[in-house]
C-alpha atoms as a PDB file:
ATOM      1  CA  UNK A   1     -15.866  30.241  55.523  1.00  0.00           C
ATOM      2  CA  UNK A   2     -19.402  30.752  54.798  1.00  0.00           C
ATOM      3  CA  UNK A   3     -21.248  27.704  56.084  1.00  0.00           C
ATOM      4  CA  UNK A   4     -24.691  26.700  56.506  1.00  0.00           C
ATOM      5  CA  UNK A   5     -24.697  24.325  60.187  1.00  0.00           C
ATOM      6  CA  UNK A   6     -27.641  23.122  59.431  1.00  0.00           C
ATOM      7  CA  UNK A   7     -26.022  21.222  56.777  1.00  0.00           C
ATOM      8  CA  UNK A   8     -23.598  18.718  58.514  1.00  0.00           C
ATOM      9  CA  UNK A   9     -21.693  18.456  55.482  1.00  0.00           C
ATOM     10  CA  UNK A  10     -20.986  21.940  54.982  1.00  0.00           C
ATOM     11  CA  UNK A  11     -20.007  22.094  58.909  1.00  0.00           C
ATOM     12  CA  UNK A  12     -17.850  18.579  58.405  1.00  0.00           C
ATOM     13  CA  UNK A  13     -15.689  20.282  55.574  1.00  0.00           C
ATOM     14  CA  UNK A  14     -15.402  23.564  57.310  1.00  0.00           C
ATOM     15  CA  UNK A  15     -13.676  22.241  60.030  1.00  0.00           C
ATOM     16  CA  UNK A  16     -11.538  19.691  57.745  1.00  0.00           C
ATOM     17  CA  UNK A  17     -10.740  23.014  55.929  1.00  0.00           C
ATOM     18  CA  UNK A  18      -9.599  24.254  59.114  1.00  0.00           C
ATOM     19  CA  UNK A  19      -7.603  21.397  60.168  1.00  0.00           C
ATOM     20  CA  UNK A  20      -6.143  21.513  56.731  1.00  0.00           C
ATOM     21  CA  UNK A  21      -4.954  24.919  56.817  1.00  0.00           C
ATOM     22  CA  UNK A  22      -3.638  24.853  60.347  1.00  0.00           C
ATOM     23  CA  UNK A  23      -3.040  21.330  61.044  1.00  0.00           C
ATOM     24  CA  UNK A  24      -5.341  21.221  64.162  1.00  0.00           C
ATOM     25  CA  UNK A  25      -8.329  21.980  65.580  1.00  0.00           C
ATOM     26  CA  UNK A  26      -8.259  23.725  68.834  1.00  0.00           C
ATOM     27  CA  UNK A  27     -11.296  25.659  69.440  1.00  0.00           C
ATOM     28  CA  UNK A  28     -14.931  25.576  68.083  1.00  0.00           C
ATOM     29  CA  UNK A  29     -17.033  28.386  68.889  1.00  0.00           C
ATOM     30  CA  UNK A  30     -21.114  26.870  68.257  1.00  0.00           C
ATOM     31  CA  UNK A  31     -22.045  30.584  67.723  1.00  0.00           C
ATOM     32  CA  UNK A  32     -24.607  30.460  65.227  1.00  0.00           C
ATOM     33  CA  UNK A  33     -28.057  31.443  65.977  1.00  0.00           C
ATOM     34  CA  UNK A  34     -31.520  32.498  65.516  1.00  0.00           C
ATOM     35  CA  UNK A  35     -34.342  34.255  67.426  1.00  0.00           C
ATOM     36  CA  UNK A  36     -37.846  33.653  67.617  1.00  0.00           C
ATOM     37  CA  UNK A  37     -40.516  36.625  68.514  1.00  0.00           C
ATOM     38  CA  UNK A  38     -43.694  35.456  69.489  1.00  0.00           C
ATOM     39  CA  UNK A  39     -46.008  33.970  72.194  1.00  0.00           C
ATOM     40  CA  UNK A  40     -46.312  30.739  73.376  1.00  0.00           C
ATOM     41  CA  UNK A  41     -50.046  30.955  72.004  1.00  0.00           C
ATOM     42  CA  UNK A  42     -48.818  32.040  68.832  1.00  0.00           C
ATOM     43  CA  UNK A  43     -45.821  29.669  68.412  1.00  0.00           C
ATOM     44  CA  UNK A  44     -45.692  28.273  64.477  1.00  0.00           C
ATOM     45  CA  UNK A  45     -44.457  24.355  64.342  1.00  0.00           C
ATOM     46  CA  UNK A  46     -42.562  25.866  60.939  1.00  0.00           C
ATOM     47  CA  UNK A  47     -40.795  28.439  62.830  1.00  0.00           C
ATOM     48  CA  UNK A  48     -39.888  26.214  65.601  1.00  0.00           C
ATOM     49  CA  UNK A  49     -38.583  23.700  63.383  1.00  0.00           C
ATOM     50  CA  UNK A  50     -35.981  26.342  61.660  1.00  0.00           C
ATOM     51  CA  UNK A  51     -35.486  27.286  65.174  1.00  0.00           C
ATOM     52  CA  UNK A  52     -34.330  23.622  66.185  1.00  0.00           C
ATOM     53  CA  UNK A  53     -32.412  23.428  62.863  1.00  0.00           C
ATOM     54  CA  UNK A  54     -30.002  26.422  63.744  1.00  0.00           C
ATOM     55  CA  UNK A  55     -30.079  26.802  67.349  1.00  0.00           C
ATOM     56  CA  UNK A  56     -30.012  22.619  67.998  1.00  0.00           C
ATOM     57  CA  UNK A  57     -28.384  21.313  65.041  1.00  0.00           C
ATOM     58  CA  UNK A  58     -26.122  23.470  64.193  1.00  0.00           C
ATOM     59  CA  UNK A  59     -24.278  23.182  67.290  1.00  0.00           C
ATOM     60  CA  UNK A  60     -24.558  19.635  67.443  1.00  0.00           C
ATOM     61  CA  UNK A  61     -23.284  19.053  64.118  1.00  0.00           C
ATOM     62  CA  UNK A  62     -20.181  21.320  65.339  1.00  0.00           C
ATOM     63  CA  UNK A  63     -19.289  19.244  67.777  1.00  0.00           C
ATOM     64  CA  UNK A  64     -19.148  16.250  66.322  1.00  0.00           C
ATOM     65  CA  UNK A  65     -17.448  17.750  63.487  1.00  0.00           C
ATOM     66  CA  UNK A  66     -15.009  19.013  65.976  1.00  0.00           C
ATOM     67  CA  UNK A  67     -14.961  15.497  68.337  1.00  0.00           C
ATOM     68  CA  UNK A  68     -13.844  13.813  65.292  1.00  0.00           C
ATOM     69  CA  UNK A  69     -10.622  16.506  64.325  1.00  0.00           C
ATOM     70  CA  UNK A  70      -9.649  16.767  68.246  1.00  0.00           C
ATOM     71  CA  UNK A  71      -9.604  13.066  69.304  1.00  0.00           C
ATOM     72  CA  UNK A  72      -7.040  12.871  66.435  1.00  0.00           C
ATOM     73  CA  UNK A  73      -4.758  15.538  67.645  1.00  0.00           C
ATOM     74  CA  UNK A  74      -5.000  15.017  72.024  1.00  0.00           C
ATOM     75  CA  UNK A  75      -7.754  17.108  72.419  1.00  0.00           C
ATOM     76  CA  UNK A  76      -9.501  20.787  72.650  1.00  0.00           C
ATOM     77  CA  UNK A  77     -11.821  23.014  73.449  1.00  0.00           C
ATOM     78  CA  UNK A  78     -15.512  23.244  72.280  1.00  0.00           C
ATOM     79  CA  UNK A  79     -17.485  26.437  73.061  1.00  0.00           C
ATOM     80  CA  UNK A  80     -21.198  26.568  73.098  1.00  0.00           C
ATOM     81  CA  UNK A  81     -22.899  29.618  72.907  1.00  0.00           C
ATOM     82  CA  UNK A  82     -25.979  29.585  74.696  1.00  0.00           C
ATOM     83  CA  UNK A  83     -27.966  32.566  76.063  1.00  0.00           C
ATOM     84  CA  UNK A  84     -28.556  34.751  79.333  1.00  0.00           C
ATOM     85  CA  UNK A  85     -32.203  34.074  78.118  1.00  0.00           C
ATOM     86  CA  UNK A  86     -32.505  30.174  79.081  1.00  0.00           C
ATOM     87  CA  UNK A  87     -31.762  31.564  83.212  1.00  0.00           C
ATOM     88  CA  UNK A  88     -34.699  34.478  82.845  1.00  0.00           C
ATOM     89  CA  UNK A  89     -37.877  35.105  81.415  1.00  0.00           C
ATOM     90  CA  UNK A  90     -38.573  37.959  78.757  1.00  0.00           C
ATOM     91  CA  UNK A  91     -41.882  37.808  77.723  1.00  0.00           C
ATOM     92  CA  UNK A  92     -42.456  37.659  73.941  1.00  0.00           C
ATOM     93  CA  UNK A  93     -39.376  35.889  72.770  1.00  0.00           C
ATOM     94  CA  UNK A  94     -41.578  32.545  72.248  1.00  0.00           C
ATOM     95  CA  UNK A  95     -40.257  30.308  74.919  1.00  0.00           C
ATOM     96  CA  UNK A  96     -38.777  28.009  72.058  1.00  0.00           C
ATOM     97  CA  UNK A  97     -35.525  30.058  72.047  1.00  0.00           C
ATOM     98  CA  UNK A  98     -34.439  29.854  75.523  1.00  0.00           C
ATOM     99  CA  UNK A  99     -35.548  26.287  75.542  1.00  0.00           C
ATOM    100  CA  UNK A 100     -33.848  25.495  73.109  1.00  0.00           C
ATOM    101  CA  UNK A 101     -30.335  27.183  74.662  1.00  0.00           C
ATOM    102  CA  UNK A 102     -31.627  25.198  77.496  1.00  0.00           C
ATOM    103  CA  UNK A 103     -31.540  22.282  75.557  1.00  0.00           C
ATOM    104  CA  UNK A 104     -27.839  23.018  74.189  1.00  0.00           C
ATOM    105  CA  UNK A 105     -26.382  23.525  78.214  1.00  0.00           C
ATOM    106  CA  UNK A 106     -27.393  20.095  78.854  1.00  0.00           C
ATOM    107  CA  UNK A 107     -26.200  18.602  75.751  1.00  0.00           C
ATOM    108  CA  UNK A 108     -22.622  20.335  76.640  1.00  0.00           C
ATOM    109  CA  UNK A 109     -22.919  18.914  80.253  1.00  0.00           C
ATOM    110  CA  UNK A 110     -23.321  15.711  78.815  1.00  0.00           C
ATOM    111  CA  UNK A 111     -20.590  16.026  76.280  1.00  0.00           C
ATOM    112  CA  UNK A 112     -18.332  17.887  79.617  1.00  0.00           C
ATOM    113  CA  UNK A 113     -18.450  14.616  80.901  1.00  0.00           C
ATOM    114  CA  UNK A 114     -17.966  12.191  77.996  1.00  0.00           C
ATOM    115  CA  UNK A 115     -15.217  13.863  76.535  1.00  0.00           C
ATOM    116  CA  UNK A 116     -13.067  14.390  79.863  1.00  0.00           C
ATOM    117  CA  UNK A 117     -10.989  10.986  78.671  1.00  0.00           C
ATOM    118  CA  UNK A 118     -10.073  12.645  75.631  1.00  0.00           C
ATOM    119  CA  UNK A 119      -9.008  15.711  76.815  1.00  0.00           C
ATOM    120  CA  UNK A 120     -11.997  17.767  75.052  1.00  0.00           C
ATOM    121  CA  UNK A 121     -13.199  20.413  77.181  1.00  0.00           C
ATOM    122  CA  UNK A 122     -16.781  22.469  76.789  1.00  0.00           C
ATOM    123  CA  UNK A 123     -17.575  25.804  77.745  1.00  0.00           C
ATOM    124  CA  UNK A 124     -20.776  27.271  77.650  1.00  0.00           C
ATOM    125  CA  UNK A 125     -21.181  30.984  77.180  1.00  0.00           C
ATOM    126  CA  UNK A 126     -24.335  32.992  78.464  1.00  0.00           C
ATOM    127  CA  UNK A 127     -24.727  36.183  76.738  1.00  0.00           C
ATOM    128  CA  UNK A 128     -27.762  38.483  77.560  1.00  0.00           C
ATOM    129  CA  UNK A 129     -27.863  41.424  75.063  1.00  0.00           C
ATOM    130  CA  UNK A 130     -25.038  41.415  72.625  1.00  0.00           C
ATOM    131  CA  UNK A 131     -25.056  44.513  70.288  1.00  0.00           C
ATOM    132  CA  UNK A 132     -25.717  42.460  66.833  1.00  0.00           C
ATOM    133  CA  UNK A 133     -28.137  42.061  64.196  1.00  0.00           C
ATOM    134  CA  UNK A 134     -29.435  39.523  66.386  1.00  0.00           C
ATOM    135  CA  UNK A 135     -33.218  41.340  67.191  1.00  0.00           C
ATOM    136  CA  UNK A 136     -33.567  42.438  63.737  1.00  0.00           C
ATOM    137  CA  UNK A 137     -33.003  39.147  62.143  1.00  0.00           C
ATOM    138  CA  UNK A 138     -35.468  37.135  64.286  1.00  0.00           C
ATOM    139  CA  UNK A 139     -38.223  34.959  63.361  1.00  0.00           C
ATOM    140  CA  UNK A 140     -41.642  36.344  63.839  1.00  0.00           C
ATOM    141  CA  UNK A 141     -40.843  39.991  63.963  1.00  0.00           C
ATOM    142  CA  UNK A 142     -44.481  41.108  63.038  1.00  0.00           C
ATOM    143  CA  UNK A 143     -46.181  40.924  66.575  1.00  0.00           C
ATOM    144  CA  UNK A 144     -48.849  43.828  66.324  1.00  0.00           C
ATOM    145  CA  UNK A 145     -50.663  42.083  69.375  1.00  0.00           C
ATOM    146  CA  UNK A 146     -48.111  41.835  71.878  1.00  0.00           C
ATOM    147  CA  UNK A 147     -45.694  44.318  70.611  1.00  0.00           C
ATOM    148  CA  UNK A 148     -46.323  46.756  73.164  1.00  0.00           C
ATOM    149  CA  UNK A 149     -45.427  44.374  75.987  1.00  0.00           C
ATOM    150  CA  UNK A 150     -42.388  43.224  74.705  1.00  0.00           C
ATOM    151  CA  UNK A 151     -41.200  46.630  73.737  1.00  0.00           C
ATOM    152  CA  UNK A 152     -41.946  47.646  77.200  1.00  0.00           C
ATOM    153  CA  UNK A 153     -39.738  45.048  78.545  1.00  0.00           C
ATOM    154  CA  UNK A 154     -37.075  46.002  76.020  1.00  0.00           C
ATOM    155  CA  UNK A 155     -36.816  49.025  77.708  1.00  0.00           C
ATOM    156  CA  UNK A 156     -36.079  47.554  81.129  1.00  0.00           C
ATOM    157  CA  UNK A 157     -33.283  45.760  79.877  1.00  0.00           C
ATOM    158  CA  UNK A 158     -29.671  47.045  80.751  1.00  0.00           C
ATOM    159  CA  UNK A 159     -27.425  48.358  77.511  1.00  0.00           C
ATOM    160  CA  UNK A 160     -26.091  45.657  74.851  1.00  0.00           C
ATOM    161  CA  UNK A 161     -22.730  44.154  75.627  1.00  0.00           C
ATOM    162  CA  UNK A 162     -20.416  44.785  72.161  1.00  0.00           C
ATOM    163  CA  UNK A 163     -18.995  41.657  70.409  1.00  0.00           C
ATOM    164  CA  UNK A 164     -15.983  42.674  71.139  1.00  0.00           C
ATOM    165  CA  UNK A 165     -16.242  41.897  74.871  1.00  0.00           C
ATOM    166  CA  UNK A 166     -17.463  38.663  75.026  1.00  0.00           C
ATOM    167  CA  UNK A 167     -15.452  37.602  72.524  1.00  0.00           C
ATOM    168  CA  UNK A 168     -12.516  38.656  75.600  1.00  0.00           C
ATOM    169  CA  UNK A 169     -14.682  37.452  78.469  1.00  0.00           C
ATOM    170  CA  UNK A 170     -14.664  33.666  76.090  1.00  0.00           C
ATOM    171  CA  UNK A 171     -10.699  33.752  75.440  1.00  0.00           C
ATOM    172  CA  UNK A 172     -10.396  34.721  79.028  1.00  0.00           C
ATOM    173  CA  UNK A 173     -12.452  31.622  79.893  1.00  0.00           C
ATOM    174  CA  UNK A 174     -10.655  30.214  76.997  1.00  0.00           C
ATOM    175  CA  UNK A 175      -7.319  30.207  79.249  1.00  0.00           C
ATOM    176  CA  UNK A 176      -8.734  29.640  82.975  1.00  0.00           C
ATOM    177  CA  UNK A 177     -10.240  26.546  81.687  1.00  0.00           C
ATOM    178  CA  UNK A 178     -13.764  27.845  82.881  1.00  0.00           C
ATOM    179  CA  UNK A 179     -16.880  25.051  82.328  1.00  0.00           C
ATOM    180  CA  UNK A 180     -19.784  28.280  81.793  1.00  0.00           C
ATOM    181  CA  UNK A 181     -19.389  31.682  82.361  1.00  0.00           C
ATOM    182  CA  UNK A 182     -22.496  34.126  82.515  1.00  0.00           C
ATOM    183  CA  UNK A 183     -21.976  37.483  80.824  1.00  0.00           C
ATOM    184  CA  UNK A 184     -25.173  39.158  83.125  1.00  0.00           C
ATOM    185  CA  UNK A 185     -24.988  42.292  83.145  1.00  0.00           C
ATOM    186  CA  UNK A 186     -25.012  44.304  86.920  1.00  0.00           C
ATOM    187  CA  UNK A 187     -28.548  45.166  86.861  1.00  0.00           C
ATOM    188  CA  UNK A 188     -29.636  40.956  85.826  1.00  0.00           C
ATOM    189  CA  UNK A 189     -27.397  39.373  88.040  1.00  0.00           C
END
């Protein structure tokens, strides 16, 4: 179901949608995201703000969306994607984006611990490259001044991970009851 999470009632009737459909709400995945290219010097309050709206907002309207569905039913699972990104520094990605996932690993530590009495459980998910539109869909793609640099540190990163495997690596957490798992590759860790 297309929805915008930005909009918290478009995220509230998605999930009721769910629930209505298969009686339950067991799992939440907080996947959706944006990127940001540009330097701290060159960060735009406009850009930051849709930024916050997606990558802050979006997640935080899913879990309350989902809070409300799983304290009815005995519980779940909530998973928050966050990124490899918030552990390392890549120049050129603005800063605001992995502060931002920063931002969301506290908020699910926080939630870890205030939803233990209701049997919700919240796993955060670290992804470093995922092979998705991801790169091309970023804010701020026109960096003629530091393009160079952040090309060059583009090339030093190890291959993109496909969908398809973290999508196992999260049902595998998914089933060990696992709190965060980090998806870094050989080289990053």
């Amino acid at each position: 179901m297309a929805t915008d999470v930005t909009d918290r009632a478009q995220v509230d009737a998605m999930v009721d949608r769910a629930v209505d459909r298969f009686g339950r709400l067991d799992v939440i995945v907080n996947n959706a995201g944006v990127g940001l290219r540009s330097s701290i010097a060159d960060l735009e309050a406009d850009a930051f703000e849709r930024l916050f709206q997606v990558n802050m907002m979006g997640p935080l309207h899913g879990m309350q969306a989902a809070i409300r569905a799983m304290r009815k039913t005995g519980g779940g699972t909530i998973v928050n994607i966050s990124s490899g990104t918030s552990r390392i520094v890549v120049p050129f990605i603005g800063g605001a984006y992995p502060a931002l996932k920063r931002a969301l690993e506290v908020l699910s530590d926080y939630a870890r611990v205030e939803l233990a009495g209701d049997n919700i459980k919240v796993l955060v998910v670290l992804p470093y490259l995922t092979a998705t539109k991801f790169a091309q869909n970023a804010l701020g793609s026109s960096m003629a001044s530091s393009a160079p640099t952040f090309d060059m540190a583009r090339r030093n990163l190890p291959p993109a991970q496909t969908a398809e495997f973290v999508a196992e690596r999260i049902v595998d957490a998914l089933r060990k009851d696992e709190t965060e798992i980090s998806l870094a590759p050989q080289r990053m860790s």
